[in-house]
C-alpha atoms as a PDB file:
ATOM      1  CA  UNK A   1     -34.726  44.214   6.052  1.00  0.00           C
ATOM      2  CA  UNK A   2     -37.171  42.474   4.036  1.00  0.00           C
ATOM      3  CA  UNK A   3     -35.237  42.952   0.732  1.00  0.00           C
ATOM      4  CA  UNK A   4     -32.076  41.783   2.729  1.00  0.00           C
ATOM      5  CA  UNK A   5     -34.025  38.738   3.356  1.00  0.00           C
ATOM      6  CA  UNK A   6     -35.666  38.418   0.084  1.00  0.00           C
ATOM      7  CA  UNK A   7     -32.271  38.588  -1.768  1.00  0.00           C
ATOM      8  CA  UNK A   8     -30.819  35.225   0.973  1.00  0.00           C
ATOM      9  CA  UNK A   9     -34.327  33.509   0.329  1.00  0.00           C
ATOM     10  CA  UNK A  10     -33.235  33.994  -3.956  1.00  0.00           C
ATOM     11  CA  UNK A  11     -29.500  32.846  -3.257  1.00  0.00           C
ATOM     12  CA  UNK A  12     -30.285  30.009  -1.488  1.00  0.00           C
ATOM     13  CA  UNK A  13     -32.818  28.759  -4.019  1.00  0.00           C
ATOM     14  CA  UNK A  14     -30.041  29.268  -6.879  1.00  0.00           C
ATOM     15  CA  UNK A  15     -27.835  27.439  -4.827  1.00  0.00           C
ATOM     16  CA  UNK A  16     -30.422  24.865  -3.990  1.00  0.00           C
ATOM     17  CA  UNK A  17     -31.124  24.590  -7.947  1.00  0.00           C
ATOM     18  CA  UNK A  18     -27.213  24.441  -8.938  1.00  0.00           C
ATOM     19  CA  UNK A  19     -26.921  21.170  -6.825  1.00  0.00           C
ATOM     20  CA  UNK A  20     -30.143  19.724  -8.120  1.00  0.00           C
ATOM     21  CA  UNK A  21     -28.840  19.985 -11.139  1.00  0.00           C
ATOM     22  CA  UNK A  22     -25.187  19.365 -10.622  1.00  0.00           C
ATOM     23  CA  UNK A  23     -26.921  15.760  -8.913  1.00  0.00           C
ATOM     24  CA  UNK A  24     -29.100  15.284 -11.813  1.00  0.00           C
ATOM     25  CA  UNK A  25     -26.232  15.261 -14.051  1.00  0.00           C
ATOM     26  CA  UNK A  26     -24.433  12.596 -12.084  1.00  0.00           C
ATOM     27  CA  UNK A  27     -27.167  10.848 -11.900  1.00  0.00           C
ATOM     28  CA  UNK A  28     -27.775  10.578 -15.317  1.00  0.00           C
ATOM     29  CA  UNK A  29     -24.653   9.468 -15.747  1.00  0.00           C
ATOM     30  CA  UNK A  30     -23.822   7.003 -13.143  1.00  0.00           C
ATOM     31  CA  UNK A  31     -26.822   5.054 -14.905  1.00  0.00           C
ATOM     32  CA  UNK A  32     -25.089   4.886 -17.870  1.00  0.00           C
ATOM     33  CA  UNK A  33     -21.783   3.884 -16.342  1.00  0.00           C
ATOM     34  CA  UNK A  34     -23.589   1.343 -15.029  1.00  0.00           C
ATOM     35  CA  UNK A  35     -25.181  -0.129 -17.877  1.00  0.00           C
ATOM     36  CA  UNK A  36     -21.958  -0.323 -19.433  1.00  0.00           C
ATOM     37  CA  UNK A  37     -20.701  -2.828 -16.284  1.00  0.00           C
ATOM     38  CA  UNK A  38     -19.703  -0.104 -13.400  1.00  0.00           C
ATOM     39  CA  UNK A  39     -16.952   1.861 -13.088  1.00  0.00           C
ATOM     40  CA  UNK A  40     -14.338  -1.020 -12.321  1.00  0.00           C
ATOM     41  CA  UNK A  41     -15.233  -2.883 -15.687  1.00  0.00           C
ATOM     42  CA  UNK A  42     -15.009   0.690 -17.406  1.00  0.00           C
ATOM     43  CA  UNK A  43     -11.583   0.971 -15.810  1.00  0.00           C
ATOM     44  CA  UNK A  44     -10.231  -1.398 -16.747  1.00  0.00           C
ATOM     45  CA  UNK A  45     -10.411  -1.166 -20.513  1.00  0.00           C
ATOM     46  CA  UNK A  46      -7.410  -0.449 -21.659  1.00  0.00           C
ATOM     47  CA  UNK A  47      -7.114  -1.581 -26.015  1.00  0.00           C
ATOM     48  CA  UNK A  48      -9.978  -2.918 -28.258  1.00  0.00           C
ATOM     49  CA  UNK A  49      -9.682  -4.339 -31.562  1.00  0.00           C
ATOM     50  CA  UNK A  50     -12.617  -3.500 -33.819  1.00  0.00           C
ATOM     51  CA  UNK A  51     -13.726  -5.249 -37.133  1.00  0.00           C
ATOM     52  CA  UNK A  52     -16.519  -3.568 -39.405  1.00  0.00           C
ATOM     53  CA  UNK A  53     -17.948  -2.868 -43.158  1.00  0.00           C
ATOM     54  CA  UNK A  54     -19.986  -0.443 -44.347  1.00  0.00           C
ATOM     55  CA  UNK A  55     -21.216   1.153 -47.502  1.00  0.00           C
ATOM     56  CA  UNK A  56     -20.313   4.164 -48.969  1.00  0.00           C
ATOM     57  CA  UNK A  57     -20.806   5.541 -52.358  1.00  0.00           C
ATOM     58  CA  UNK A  58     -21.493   2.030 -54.000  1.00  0.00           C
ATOM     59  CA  UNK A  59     -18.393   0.688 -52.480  1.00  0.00           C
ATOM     60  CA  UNK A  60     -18.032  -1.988 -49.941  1.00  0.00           C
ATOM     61  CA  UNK A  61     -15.676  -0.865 -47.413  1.00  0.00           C
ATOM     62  CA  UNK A  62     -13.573  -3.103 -44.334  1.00  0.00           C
ATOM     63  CA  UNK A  63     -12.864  -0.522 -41.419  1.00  0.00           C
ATOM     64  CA  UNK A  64     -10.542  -1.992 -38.528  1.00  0.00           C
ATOM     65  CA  UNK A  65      -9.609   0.176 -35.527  1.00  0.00           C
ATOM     66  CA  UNK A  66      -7.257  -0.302 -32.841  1.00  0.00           C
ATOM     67  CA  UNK A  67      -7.066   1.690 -29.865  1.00  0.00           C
ATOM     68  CA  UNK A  68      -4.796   1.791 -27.122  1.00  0.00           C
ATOM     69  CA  UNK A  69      -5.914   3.855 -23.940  1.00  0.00           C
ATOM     70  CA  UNK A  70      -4.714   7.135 -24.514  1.00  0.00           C
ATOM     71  CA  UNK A  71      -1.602   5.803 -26.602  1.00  0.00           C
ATOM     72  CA  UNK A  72      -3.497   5.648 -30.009  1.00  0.00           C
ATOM     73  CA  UNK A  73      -5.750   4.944 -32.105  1.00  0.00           C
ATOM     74  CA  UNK A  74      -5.356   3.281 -35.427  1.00  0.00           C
ATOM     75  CA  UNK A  75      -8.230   3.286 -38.197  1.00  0.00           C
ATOM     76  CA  UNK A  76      -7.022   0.786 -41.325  1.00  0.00           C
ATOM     77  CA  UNK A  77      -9.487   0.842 -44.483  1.00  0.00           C
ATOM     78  CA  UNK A  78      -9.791  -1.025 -47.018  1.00  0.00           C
ATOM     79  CA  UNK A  79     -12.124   0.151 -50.332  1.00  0.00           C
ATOM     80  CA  UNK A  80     -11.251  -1.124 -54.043  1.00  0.00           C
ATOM     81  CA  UNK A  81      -8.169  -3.092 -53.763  1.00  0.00           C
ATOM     82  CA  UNK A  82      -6.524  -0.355 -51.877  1.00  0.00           C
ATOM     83  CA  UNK A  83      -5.755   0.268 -48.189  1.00  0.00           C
ATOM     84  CA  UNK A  84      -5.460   3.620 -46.270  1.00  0.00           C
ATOM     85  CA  UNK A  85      -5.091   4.201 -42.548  1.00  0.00           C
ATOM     86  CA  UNK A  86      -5.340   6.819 -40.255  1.00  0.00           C
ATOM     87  CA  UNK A  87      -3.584   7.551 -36.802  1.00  0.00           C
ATOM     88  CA  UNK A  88      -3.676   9.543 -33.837  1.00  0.00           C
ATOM     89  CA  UNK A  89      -1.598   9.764 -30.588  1.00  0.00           C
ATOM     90  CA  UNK A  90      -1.361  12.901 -28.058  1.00  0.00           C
ATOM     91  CA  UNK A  91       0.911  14.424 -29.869  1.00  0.00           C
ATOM     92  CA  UNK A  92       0.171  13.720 -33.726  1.00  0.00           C
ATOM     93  CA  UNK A  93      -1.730  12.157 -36.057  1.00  0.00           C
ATOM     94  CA  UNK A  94      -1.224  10.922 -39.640  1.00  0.00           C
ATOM     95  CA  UNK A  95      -3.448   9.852 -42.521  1.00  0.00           C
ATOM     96  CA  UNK A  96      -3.064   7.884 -45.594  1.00  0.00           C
ATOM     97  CA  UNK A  97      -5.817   7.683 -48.401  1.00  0.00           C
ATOM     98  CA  UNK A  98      -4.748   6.696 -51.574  1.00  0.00           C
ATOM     99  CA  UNK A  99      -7.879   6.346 -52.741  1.00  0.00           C
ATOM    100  CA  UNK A 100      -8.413  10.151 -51.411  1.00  0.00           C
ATOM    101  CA  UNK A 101      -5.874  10.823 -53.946  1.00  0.00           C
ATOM    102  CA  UNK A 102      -3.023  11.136 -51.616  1.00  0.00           C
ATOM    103  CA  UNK A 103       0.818   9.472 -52.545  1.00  0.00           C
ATOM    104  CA  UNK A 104       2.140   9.657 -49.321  1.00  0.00           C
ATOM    105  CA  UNK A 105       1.246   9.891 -45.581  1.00  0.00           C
ATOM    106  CA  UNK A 106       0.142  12.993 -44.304  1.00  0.00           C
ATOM    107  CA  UNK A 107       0.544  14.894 -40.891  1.00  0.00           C
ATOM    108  CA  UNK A 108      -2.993  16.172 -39.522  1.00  0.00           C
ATOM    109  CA  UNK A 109      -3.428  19.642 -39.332  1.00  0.00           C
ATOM    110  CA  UNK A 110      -3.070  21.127 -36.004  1.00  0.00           C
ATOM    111  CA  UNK A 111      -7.181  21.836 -35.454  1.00  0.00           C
ATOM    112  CA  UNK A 112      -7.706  18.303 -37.031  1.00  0.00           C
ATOM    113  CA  UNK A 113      -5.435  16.241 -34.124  1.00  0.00           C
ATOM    114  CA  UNK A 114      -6.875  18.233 -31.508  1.00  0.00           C
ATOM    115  CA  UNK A 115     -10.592  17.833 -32.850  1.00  0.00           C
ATOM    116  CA  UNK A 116      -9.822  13.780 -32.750  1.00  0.00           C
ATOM    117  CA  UNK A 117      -7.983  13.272 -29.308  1.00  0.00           C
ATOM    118  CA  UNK A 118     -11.422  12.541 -27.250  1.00  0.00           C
ATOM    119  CA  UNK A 119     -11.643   8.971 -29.153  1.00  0.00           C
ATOM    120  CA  UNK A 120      -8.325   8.017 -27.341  1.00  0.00           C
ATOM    121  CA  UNK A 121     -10.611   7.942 -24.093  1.00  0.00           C
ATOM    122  CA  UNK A 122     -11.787   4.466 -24.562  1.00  0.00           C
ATOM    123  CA  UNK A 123     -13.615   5.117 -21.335  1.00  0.00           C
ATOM    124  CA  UNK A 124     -15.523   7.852 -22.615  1.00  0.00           C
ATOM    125  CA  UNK A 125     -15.552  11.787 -21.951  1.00  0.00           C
ATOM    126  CA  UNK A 126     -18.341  10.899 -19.560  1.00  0.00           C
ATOM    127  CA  UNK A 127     -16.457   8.218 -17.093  1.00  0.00           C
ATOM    128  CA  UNK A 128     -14.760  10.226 -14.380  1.00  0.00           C
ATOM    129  CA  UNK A 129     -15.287  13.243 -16.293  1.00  0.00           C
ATOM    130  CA  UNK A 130     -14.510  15.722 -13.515  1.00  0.00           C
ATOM    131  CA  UNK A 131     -11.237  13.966 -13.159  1.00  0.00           C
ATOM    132  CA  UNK A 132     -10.960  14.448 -16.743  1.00  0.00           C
ATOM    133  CA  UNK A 133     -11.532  18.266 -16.483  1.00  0.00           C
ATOM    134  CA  UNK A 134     -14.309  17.913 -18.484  1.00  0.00           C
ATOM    135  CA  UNK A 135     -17.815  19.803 -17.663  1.00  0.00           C
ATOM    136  CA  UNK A 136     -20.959  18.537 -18.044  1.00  0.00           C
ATOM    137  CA  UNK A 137     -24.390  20.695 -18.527  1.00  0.00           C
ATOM    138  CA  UNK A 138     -27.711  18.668 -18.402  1.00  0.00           C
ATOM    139  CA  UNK A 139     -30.678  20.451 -21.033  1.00  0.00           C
ATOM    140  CA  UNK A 140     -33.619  18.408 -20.489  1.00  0.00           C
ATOM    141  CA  UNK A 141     -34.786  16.101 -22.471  1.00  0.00           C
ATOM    142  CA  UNK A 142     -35.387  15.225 -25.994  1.00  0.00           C
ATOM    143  CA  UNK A 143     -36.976  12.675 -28.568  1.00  0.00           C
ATOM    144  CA  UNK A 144     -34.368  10.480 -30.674  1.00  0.00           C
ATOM    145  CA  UNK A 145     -36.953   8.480 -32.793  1.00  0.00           C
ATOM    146  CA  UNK A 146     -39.167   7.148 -30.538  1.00  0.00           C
ATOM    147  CA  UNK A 147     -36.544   7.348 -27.452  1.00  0.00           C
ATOM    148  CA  UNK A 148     -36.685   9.921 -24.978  1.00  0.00           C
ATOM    149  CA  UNK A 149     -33.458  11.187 -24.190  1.00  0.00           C
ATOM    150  CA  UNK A 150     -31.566  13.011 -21.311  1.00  0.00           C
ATOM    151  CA  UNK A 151     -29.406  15.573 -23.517  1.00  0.00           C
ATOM    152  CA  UNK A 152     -26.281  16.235 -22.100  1.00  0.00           C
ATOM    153  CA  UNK A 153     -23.651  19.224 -23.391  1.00  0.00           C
ATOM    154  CA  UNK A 154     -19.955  17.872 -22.313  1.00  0.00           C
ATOM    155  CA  UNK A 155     -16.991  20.342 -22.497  1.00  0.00           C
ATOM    156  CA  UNK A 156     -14.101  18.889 -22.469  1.00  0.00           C
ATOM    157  CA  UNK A 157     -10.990  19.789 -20.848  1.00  0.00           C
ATOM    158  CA  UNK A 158      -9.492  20.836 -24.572  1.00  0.00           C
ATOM    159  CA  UNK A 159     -12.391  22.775 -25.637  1.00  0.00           C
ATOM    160  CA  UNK A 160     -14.263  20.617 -27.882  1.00  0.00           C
ATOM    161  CA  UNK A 161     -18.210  20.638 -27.478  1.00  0.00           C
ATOM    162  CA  UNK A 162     -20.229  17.308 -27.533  1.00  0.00           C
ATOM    163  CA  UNK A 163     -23.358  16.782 -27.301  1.00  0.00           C
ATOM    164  CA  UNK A 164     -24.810  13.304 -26.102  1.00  0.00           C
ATOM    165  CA  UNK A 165     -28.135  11.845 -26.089  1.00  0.00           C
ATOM    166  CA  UNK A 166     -28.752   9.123 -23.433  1.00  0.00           C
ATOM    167  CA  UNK A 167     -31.635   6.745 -23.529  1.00  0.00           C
ATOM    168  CA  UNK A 168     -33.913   7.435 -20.641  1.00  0.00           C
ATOM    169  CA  UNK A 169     -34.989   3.906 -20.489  1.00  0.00           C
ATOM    170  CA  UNK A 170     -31.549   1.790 -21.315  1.00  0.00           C
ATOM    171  CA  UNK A 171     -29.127   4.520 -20.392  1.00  0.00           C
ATOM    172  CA  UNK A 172     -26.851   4.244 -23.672  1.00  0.00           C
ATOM    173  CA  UNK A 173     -25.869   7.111 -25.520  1.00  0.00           C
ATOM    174  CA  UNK A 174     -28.043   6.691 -28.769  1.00  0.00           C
ATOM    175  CA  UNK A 175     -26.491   9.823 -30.712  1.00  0.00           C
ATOM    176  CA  UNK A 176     -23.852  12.226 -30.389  1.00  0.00           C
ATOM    177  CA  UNK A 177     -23.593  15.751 -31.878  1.00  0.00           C
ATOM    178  CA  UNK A 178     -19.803  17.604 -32.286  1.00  0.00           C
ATOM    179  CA  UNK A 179     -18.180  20.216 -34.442  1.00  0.00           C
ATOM    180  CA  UNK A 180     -15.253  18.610 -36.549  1.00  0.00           C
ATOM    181  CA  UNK A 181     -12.744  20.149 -38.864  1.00  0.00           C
ATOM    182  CA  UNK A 182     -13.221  18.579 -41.835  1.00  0.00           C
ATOM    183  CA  UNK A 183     -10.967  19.441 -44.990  1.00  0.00           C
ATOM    184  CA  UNK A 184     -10.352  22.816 -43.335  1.00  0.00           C
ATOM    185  CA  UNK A 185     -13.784  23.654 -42.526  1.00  0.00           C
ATOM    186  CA  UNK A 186     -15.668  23.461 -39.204  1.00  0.00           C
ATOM    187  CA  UNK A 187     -18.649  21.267 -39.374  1.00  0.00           C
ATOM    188  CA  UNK A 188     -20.992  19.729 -37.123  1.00  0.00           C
ATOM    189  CA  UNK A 189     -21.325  16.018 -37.500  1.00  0.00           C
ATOM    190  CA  UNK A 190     -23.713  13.775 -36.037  1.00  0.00           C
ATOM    191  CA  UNK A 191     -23.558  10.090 -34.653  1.00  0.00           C
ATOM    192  CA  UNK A 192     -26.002   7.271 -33.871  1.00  0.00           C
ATOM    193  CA  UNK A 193     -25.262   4.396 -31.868  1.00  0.00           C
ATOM    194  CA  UNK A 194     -27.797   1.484 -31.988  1.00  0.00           C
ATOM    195  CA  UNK A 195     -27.526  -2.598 -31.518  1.00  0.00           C
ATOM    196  CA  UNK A 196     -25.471  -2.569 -28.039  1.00  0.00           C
ATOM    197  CA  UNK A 197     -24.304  -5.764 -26.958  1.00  0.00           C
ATOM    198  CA  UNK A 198     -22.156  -7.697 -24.316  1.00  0.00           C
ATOM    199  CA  UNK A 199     -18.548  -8.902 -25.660  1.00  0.00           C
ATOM    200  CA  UNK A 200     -17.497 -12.441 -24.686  1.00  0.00           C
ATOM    201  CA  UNK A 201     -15.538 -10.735 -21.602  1.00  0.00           C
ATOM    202  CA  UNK A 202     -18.770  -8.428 -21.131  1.00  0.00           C
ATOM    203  CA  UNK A 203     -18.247  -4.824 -22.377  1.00  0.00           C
ATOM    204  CA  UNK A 204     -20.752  -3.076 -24.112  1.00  0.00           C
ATOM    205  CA  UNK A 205     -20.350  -1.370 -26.917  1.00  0.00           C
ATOM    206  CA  UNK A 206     -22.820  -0.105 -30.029  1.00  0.00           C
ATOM    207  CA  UNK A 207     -22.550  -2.775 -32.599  1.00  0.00           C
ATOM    208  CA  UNK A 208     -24.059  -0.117 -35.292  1.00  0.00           C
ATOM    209  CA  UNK A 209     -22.977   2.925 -35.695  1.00  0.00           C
ATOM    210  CA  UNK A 210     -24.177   5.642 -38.150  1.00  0.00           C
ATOM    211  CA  UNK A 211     -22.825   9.364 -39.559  1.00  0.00           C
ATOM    212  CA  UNK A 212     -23.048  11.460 -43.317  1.00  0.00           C
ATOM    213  CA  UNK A 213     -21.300   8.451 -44.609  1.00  0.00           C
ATOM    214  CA  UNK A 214     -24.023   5.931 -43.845  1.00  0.00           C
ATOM    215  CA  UNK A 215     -24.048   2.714 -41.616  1.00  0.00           C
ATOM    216  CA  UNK A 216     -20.760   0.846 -39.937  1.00  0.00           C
ATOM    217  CA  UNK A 217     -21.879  -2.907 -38.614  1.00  0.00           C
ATOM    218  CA  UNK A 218     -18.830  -4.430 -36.490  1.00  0.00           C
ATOM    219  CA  UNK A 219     -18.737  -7.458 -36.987  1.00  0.00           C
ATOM    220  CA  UNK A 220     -15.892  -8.419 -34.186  1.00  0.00           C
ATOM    221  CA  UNK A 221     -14.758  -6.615 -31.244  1.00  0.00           C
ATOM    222  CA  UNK A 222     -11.761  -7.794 -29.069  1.00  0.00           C
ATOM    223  CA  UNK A 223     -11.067  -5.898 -25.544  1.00  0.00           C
ATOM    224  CA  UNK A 224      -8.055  -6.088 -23.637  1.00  0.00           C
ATOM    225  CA  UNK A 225      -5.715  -7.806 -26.594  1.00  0.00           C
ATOM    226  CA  UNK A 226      -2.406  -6.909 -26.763  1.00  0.00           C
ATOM    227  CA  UNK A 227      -1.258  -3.705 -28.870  1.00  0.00           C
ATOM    228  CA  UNK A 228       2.084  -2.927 -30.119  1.00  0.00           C
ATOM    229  CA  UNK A 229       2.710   0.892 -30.115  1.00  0.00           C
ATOM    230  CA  UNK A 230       4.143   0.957 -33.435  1.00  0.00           C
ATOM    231  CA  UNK A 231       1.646   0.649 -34.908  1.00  0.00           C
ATOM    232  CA  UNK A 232       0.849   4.279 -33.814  1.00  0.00           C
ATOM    233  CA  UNK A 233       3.428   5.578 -36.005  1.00  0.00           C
ATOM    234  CA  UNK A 234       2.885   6.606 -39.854  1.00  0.00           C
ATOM    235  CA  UNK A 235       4.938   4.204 -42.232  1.00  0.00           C
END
């Protein structure tokens, strides 16, 4: 009898630490959802228009992406005196880098599309992410410079593995850790999202961004602006 009860005392307190944790995960993130404006401003942000430079290898670079809620996502570049772009939708994705040494547009590899679909989400994997069928797991916390971070391991509903790190103290994701196929090999790559500020129609977004390739300042960032879908389509 007393291991009977023994054994109910042990379920319950799994149980009782599943929810506590399942809670402290929502938690977590219904701060940050609402230090991005609440879950009807995150709603209803549905295309962005983004203008930035950064530096890479010496050369000054002009970066504009347009996204379209899970229609697209558009990434035009511009490095020395030529211009390259790269697009994805649900179903494919294209790239064109002449200065990559390609002629001609490209189709993304399989692995490659799949890997990129989550930025379609302009509401983030974390915003309604059981709706989503994405999972979230929370690990604890840990340091990001001088921040102290909830880490957070989201997998989503097509099997790609992100890891964020949210700011204990302003609730924005400060850095971001995936696996990415990049030129046929899996990698882990690793983001950092710094200088967040209010639009002129009051989203927030990370006005710096960093990766391997160094630092991307935007310098303009329109929400809600009409899109046309062609622009989705490799030409």
């Amino acid at each position: 009898m007393k291991q009977i009860k023994f054994g109910i005392v042990a379920i319950a307190a799994l149980i009782g630490i599943q929810s506590v944790t399942a809670q402290t995960v929502d938690e977590v993130v219904n701060k940050y959802v609402d230090a991005l404006g609440g879950k009807e401003k995150l709603a209803s942000l549905k295309t962005v228009r983004m203008e930035a430079t950064m530096t890479a290898n010496g050369a000054d670079i002009e970066i504009t992406i347009t996204k379209s809620q899970m229609v697209g996502q558009r990434m035009d570049i511009a490095v020395m005196g030529m211009n390259g772009y790269q697009i994805i939708t649900p179903t494919a994705g294209w790239s064109f880098m002449p200065f990559a040494g390609q002629t001609s547009p490209e189709a993304m590899k399989d692995e490659q599309l799949k890997s990129g679909l989550s930025a379609l989400d302009l509401q983030g994997n974390l915003f309604n992410y059981k709706e989503k069928g994405n999972q979230l797991e929370l690990l604890g916390k840990e340091k990001v410079g001088d921040a102290d971070c909830y880490k957070i391991k989201a997998t989503l509903k097509s099997g790609k593995i992100i890891t964020y790190f949210i700011d204990s103290k302003t609730n924005y994701i400060v850095k971001s850790v995936s696996k990415q196929n990049i030129n046929g090999e899996e990698k882990e790559v690793e983001n950092g999202y710094s200088n967040y500020k209010a639009t002129s129609n009051g989203f927030i977004f990370p006005y710096t961004g960093t990766n391997i390739q160094g630092e991307m300042n935007f310098t303009k960032i329109e929400v809600n602006v009409p899109v046309d879908a062609k622009i989705f389509v490799a030409n």
